[in-house]
C-alpha atoms as a PDB file:
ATOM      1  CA  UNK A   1       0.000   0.000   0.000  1.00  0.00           C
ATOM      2  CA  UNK A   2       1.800   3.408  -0.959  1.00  0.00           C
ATOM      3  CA  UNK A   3       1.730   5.854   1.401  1.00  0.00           C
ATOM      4  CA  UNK A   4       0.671   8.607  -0.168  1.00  0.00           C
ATOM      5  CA  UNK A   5      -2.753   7.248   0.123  1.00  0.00           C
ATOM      6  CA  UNK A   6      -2.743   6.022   3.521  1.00  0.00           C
ATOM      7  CA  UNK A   7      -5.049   9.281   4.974  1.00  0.00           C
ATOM      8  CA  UNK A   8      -7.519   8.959   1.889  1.00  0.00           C
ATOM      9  CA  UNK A   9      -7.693   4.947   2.839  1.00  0.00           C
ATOM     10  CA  UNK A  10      -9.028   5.096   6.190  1.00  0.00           C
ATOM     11  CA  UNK A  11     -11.519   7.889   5.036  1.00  0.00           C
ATOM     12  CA  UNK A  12     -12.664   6.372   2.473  1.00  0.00           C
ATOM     13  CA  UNK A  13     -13.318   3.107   4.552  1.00  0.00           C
ATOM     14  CA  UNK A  14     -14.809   4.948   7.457  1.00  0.00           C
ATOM     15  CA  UNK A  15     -17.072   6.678   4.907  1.00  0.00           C
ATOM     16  CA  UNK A  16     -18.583   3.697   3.019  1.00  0.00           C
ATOM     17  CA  UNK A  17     -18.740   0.466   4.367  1.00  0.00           C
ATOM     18  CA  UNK A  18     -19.146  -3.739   5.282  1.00  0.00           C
ATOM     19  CA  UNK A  19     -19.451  -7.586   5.619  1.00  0.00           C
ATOM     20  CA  UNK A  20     -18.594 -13.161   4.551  1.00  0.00           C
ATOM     21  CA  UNK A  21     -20.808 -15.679   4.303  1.00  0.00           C
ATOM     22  CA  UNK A  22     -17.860 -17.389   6.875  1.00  0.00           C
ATOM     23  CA  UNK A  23     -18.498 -15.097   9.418  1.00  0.00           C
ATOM     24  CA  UNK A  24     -18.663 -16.568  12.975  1.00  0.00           C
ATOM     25  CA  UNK A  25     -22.409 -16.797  14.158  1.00  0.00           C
ATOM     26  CA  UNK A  26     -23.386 -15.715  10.837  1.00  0.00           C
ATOM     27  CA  UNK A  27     -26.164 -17.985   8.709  1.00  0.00           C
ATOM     28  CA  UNK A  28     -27.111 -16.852   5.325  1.00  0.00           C
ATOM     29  CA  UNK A  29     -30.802 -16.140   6.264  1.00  0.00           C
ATOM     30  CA  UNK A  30     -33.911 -15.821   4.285  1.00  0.00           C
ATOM     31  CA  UNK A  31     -35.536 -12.628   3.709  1.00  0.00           C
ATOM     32  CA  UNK A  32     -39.158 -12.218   4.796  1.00  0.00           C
ATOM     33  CA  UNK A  33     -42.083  -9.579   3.295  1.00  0.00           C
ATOM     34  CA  UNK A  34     -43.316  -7.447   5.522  1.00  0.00           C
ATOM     35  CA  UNK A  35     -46.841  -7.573   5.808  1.00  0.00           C
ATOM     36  CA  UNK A  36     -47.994  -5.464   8.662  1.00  0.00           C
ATOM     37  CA  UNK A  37     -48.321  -2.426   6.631  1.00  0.00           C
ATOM     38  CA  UNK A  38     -50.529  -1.379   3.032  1.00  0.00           C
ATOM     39  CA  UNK A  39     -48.637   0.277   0.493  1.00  0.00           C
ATOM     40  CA  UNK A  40     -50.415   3.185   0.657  1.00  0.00           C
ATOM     41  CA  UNK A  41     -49.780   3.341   4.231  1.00  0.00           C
ATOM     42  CA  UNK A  42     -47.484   5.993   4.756  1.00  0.00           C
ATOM     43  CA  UNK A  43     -46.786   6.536   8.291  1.00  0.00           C
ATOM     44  CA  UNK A  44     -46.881   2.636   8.952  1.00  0.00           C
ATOM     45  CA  UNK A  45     -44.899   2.091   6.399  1.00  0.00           C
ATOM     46  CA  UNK A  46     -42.470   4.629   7.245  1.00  0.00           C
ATOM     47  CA  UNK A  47     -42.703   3.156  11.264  1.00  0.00           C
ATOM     48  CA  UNK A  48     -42.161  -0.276   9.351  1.00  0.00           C
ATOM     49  CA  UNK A  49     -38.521   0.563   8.169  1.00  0.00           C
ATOM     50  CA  UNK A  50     -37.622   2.163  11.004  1.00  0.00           C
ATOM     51  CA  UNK A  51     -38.411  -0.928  13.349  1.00  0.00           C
ATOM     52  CA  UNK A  52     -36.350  -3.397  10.668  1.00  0.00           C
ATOM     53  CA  UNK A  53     -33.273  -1.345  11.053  1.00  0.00           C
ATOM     54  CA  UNK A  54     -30.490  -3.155  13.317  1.00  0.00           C
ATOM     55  CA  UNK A  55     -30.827  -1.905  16.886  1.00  0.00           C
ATOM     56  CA  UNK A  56     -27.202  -2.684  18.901  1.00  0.00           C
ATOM     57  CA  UNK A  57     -25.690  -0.740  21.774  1.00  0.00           C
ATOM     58  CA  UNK A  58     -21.903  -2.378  20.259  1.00  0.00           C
ATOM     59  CA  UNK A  59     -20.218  -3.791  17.192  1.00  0.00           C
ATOM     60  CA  UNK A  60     -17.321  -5.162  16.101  1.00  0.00           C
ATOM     61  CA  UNK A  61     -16.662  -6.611  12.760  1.00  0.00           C
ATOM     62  CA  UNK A  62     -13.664  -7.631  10.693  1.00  0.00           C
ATOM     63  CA  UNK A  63     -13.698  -7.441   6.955  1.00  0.00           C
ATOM     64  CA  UNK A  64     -11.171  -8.081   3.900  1.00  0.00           C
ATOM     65  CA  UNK A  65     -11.711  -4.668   2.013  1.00  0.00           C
ATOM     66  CA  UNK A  66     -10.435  -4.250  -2.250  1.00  0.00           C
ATOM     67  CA  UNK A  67     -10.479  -0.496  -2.141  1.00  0.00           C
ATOM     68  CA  UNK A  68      -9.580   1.833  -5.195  1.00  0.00           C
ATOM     69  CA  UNK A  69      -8.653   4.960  -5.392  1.00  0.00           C
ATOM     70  CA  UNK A  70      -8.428   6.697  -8.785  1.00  0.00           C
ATOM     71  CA  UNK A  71      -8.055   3.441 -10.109  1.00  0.00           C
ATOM     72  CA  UNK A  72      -4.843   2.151  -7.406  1.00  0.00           C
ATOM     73  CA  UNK A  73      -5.972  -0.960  -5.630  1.00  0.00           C
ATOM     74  CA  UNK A  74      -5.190  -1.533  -2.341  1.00  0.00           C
ATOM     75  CA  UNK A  75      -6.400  -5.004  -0.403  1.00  0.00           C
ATOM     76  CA  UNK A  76      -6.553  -4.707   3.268  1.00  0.00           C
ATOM     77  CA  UNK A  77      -8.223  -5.894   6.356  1.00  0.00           C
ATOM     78  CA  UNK A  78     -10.643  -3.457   8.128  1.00  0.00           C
ATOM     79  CA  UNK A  79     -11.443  -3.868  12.291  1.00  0.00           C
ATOM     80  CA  UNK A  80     -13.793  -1.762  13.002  1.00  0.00           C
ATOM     81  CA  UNK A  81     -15.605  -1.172  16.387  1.00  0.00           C
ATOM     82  CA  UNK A  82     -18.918   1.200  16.873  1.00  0.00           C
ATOM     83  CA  UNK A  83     -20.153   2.261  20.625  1.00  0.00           C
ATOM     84  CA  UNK A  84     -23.136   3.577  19.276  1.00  0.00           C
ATOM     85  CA  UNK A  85     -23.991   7.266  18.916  1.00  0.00           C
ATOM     86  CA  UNK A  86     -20.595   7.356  20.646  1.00  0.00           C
ATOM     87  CA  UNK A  87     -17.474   5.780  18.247  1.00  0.00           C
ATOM     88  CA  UNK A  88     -16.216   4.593  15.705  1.00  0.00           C
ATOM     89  CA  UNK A  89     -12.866   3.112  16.194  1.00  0.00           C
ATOM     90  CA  UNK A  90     -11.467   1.810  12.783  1.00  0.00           C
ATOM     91  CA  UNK A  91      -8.103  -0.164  12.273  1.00  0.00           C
ATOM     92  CA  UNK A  92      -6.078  -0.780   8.943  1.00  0.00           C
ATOM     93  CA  UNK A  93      -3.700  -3.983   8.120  1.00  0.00           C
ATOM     94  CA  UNK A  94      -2.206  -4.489   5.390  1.00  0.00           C
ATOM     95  CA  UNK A  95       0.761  -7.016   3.952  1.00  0.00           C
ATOM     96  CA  UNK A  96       1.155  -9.176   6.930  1.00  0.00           C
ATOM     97  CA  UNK A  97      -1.021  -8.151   9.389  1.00  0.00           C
ATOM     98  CA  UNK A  98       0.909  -4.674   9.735  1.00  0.00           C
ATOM     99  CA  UNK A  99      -1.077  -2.290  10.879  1.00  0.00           C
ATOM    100  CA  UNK A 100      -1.100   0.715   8.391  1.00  0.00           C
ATOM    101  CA  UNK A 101      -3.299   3.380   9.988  1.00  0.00           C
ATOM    102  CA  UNK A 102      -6.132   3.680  12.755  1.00  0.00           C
ATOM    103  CA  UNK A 103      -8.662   6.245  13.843  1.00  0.00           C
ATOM    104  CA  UNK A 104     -11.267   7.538  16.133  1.00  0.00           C
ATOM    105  CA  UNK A 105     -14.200   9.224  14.934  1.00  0.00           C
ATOM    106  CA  UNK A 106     -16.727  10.876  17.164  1.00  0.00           C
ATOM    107  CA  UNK A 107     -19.690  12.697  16.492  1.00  0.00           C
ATOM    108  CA  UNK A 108     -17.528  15.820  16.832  1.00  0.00           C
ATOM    109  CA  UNK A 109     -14.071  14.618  16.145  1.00  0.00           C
ATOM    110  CA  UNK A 110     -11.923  13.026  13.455  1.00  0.00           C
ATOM    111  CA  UNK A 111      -8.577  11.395  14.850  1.00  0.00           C
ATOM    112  CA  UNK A 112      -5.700   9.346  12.467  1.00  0.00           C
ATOM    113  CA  UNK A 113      -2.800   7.734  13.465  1.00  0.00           C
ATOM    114  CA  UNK A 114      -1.074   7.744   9.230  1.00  0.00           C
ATOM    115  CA  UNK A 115       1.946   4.701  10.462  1.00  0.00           C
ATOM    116  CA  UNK A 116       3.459   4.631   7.487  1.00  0.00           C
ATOM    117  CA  UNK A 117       4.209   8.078   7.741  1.00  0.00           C
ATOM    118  CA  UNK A 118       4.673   8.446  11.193  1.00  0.00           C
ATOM    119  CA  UNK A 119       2.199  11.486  11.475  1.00  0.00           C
ATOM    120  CA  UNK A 120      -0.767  12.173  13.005  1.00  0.00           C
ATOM    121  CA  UNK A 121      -4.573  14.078  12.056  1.00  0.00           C
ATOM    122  CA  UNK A 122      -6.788  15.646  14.780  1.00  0.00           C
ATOM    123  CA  UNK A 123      -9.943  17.391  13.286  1.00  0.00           C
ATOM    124  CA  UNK A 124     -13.407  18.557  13.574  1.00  0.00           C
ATOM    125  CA  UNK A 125     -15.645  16.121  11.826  1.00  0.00           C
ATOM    126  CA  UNK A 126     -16.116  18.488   9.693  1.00  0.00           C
ATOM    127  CA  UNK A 127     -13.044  17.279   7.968  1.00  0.00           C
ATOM    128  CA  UNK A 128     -14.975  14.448   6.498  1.00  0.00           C
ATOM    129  CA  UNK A 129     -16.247  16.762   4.242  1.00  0.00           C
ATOM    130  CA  UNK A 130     -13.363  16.356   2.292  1.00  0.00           C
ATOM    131  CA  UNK A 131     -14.602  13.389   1.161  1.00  0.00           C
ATOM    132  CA  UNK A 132     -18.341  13.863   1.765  1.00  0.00           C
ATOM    133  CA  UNK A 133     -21.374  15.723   1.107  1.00  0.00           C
ATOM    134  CA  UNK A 134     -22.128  17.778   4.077  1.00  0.00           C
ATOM    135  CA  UNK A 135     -25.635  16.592   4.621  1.00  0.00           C
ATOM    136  CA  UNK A 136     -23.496  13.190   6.030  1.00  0.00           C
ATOM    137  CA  UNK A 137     -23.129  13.281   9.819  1.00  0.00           C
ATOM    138  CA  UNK A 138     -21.539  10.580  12.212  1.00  0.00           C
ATOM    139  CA  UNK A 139     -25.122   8.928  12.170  1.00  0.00           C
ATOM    140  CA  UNK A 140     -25.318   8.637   8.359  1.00  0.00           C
ATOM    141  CA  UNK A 141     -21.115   6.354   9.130  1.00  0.00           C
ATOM    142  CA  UNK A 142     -22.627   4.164  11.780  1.00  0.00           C
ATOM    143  CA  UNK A 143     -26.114   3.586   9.376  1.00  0.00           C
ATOM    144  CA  UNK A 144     -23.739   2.887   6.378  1.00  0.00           C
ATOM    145  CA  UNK A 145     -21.511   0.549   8.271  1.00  0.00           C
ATOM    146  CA  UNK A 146     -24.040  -1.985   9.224  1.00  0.00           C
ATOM    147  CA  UNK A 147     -26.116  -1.342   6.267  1.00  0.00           C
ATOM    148  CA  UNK A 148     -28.837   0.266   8.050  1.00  0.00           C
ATOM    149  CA  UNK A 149     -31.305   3.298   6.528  1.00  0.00           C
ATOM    150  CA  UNK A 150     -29.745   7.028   6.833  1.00  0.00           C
ATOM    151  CA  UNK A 151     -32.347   8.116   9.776  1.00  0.00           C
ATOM    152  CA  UNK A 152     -32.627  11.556   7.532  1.00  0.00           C
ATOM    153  CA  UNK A 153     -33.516   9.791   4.459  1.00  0.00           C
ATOM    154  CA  UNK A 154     -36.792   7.734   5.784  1.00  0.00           C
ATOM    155  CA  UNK A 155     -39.087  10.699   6.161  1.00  0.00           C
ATOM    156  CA  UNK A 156     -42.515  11.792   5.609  1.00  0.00           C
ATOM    157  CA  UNK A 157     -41.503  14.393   2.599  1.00  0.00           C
ATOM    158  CA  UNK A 158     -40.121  11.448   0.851  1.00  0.00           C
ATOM    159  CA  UNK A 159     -41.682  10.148  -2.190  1.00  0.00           C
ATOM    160  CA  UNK A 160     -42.726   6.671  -1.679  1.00  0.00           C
ATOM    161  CA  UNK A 161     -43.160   4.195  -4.785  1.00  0.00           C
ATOM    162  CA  UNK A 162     -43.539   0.252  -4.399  1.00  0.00           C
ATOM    163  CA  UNK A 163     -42.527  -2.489  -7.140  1.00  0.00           C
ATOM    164  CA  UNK A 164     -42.143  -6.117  -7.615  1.00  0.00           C
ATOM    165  CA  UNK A 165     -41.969  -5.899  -3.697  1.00  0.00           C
ATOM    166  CA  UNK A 166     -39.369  -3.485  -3.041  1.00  0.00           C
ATOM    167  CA  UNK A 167     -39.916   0.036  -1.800  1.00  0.00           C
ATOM    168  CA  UNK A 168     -38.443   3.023  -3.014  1.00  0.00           C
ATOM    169  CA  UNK A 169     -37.852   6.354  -0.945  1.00  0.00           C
ATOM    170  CA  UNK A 170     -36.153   9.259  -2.933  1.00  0.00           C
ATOM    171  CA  UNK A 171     -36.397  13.003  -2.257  1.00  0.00           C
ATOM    172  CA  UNK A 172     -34.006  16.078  -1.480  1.00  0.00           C
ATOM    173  CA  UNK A 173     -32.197  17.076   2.012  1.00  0.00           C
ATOM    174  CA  UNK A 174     -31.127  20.324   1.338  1.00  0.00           C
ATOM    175  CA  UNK A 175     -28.874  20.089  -1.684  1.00  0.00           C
ATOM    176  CA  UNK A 176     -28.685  16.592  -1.511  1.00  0.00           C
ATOM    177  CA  UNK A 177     -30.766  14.019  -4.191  1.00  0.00           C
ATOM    178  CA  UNK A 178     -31.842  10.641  -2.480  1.00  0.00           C
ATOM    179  CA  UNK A 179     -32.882   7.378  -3.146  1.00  0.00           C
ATOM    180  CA  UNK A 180     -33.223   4.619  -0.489  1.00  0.00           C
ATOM    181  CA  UNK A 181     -34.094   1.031  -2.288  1.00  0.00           C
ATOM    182  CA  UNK A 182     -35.436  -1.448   0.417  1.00  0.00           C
ATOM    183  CA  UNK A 183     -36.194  -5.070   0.049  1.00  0.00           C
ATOM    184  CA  UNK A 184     -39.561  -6.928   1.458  1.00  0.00           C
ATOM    185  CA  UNK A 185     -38.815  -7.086   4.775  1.00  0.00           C
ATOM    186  CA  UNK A 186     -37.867  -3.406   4.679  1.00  0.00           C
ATOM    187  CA  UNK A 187     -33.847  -3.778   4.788  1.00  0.00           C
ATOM    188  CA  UNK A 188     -32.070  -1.566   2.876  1.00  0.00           C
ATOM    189  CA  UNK A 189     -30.559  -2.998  -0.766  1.00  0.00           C
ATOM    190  CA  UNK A 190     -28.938   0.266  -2.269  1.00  0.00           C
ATOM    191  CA  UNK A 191     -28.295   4.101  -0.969  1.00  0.00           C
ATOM    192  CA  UNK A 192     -28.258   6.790  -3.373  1.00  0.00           C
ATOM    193  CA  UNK A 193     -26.664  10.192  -2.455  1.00  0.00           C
ATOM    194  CA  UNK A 194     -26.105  12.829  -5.443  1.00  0.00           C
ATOM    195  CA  UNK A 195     -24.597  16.202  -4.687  1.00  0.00           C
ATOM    196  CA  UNK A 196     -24.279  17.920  -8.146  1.00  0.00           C
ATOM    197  CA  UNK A 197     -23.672  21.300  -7.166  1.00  0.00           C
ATOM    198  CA  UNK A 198     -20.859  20.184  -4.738  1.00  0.00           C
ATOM    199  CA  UNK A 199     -19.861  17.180  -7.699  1.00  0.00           C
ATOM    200  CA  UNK A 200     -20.647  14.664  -5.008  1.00  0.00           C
ATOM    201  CA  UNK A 201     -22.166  11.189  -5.399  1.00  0.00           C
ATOM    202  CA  UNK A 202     -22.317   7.883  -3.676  1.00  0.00           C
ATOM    203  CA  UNK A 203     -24.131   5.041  -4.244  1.00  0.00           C
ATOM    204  CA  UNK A 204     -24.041   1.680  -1.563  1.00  0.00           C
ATOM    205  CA  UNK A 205     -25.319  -1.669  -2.434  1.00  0.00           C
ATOM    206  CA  UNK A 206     -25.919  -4.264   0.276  1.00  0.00           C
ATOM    207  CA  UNK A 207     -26.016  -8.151  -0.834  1.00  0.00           C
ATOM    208  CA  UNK A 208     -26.058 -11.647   0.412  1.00  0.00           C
ATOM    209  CA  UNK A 209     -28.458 -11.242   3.885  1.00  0.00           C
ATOM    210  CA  UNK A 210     -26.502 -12.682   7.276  1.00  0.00           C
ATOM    211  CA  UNK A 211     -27.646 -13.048  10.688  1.00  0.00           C
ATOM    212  CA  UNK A 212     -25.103 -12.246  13.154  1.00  0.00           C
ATOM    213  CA  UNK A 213     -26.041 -12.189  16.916  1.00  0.00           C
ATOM    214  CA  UNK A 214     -29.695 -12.453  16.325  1.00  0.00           C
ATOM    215  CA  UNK A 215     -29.628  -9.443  14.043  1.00  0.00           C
ATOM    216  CA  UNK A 216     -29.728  -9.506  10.096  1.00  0.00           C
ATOM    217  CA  UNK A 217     -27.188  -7.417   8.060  1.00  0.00           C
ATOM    218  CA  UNK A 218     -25.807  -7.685   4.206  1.00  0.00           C
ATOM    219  CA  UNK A 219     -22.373  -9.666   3.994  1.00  0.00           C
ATOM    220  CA  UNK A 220     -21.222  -7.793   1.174  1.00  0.00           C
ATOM    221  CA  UNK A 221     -21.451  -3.905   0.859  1.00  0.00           C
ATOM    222  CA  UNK A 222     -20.125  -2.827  -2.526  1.00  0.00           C
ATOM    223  CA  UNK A 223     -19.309   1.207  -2.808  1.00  0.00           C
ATOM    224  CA  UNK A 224     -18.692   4.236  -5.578  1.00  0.00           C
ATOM    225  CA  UNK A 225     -18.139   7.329  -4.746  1.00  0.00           C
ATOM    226  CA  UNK A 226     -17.210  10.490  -6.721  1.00  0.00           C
ATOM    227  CA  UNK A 227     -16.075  13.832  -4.586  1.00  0.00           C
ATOM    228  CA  UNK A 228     -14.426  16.395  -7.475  1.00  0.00           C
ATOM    229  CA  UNK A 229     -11.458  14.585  -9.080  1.00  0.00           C
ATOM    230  CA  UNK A 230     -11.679  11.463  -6.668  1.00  0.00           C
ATOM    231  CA  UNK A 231     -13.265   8.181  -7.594  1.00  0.00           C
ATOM    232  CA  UNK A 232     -13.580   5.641  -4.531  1.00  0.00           C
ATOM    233  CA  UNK A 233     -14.680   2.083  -5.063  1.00  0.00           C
ATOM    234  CA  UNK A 234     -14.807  -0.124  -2.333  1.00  0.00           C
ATOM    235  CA  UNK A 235     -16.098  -4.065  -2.232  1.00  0.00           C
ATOM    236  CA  UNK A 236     -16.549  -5.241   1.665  1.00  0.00           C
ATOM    237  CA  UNK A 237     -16.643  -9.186   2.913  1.00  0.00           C
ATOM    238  CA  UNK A 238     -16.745  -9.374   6.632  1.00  0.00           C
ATOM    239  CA  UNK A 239     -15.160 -12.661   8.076  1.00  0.00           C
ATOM    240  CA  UNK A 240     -16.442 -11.686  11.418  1.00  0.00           C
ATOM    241  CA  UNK A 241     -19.330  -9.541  12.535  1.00  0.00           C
ATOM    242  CA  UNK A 242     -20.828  -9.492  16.664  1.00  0.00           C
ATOM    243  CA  UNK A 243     -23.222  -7.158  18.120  1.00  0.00           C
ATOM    244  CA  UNK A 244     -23.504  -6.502  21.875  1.00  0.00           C
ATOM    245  CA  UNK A 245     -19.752  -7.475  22.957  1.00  0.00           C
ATOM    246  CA  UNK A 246     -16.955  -5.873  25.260  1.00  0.00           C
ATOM    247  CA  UNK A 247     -14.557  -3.641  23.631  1.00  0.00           C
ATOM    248  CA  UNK A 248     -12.010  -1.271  23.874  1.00  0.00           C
ATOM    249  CA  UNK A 249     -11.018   1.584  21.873  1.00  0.00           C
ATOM    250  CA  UNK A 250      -7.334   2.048  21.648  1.00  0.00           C
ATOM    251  CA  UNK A 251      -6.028   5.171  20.504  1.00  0.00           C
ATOM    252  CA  UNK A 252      -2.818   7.144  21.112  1.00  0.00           C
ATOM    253  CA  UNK A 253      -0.249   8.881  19.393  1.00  0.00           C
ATOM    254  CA  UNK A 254       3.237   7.226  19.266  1.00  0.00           C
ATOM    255  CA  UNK A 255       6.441   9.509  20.173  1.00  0.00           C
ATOM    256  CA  UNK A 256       7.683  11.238  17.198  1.00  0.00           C
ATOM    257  CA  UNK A 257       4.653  11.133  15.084  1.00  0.00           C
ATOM    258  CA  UNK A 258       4.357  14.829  13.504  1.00  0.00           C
ATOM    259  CA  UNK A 259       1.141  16.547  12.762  1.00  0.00           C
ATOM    260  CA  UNK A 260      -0.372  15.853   9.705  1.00  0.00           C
ATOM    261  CA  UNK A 261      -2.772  17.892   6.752  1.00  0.00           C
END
């Protein structure tokens, strides 16, 4: 992995993100319709999604990661670990198990540890606008990393359409174009954000349904994103996923490390 792109790697990867059929306590599971709500139900149906998202107070997962930027492909090993509406504590290896980079990021705060550099990146969160629309908050990571709905996108200004039993939700957030694709049991399948005035677009597909410590998530999560001049793709397989465990969140910057951009 060069190092040049070490900083835009664990963005990029804390952005987007994850999930293999291998996984321990994961079962390829079948999908079920929701049928507690009509179609032209609104509110229910909009009450419906919500209640099928995952609901977890921890999570750690552990997923082999082919991630391009402008075309130069890295393949690494993500860690990641969420304390929800708290963290999210992400960890890079690369050749070897080396760890390449690591970072922290809190609802207000964005901190990277670059090791092949030696340097170091405290910021506002605000720094992930960089590489994101700025309608994406530290929800719309944790959502995204588990393959839940972005709260802001299910809505009651959202137009709702329904066909060949999935369930469309698209609308605007400010400058931002959605569309939310959701299967039969109301899990989400793909996440469209489009940002033209800012040149901004991502789009997330979830595949392959697991269950993982009684909860259901996608075991693949396949990404594209386009900010300016920068073209992400990222294609996710988790080879270990848990909900509800202990964890720890180690973070701290190593003697010598010099501040980074």
């Amino acid at each position: 992995m060069k190092k040049n792109i070490a900083n835009s790697l664990l963005i990029a990867c804390c952005l987007l993100v994850m999930v293999s059929c291998k996984a321990r306590k994961q079962v390829l599971v079948t999908r079920k319709a929701d049928s507690t709500v009509k179609p032209n139900d609104v509110v229910g149906k909009l009450a419906a999604i919500r209640a099928s998202q995952v609901n977890f107070t921890t999570f750690a997962g552990k997923a082999k990661t082919k991630l391009s930027i402008n075309n130069n492909s890295n393949d690494v090993t993500l860690n990641i670990r969420i304390a929800k509406d708290k963290r999210i504590w992400v960890s890079i290896t690369a050749v070897l198990g080396i760890e390449a980079a690591r970072a922290v990021i809190t609802p207000d705060s964005i901190m990277i540890i670059n090791r092949l550099q030696s340097v170091y990146i405290k910021k506002p969160f605000s720094y992930i606008y960089t590489y994101a629309s700025k309608e994406v908050n530290y929800k719309t990571l944790e959502s995204l990393l588990i393959g839940n709905a972005v709260p802001e996108l299910v809505n009651e200004q959202a137009t709702i359409n329904h066909a060949d039993g999935n369930t469309t939700l698209s609308g605007t957030l400010n400058d931002l174009v959605y569309r939310l694709i959701l299967g039969p049991d109301n899990k989400v399948t793909q996440t469209n954000l489009d940002n033209q005035s800012q040149a901004q677009s991502l789009q997330v597909t979830n595949n392959t349904f697991i269950q993982a410590t009684n909860r259901v998530l996608p075991s693949q999560i396949d990404i594209a994103s386009i900010v300016k001049d920068k073209k992400i793709q990222v294609n996710l397989h988790y080879t270990k996923a848990d909900f509800e465990v202990e964890q720890n969140y180690p973070f701290s910057i190593p003697d010598g490390y010099e501040p980074g951009k």
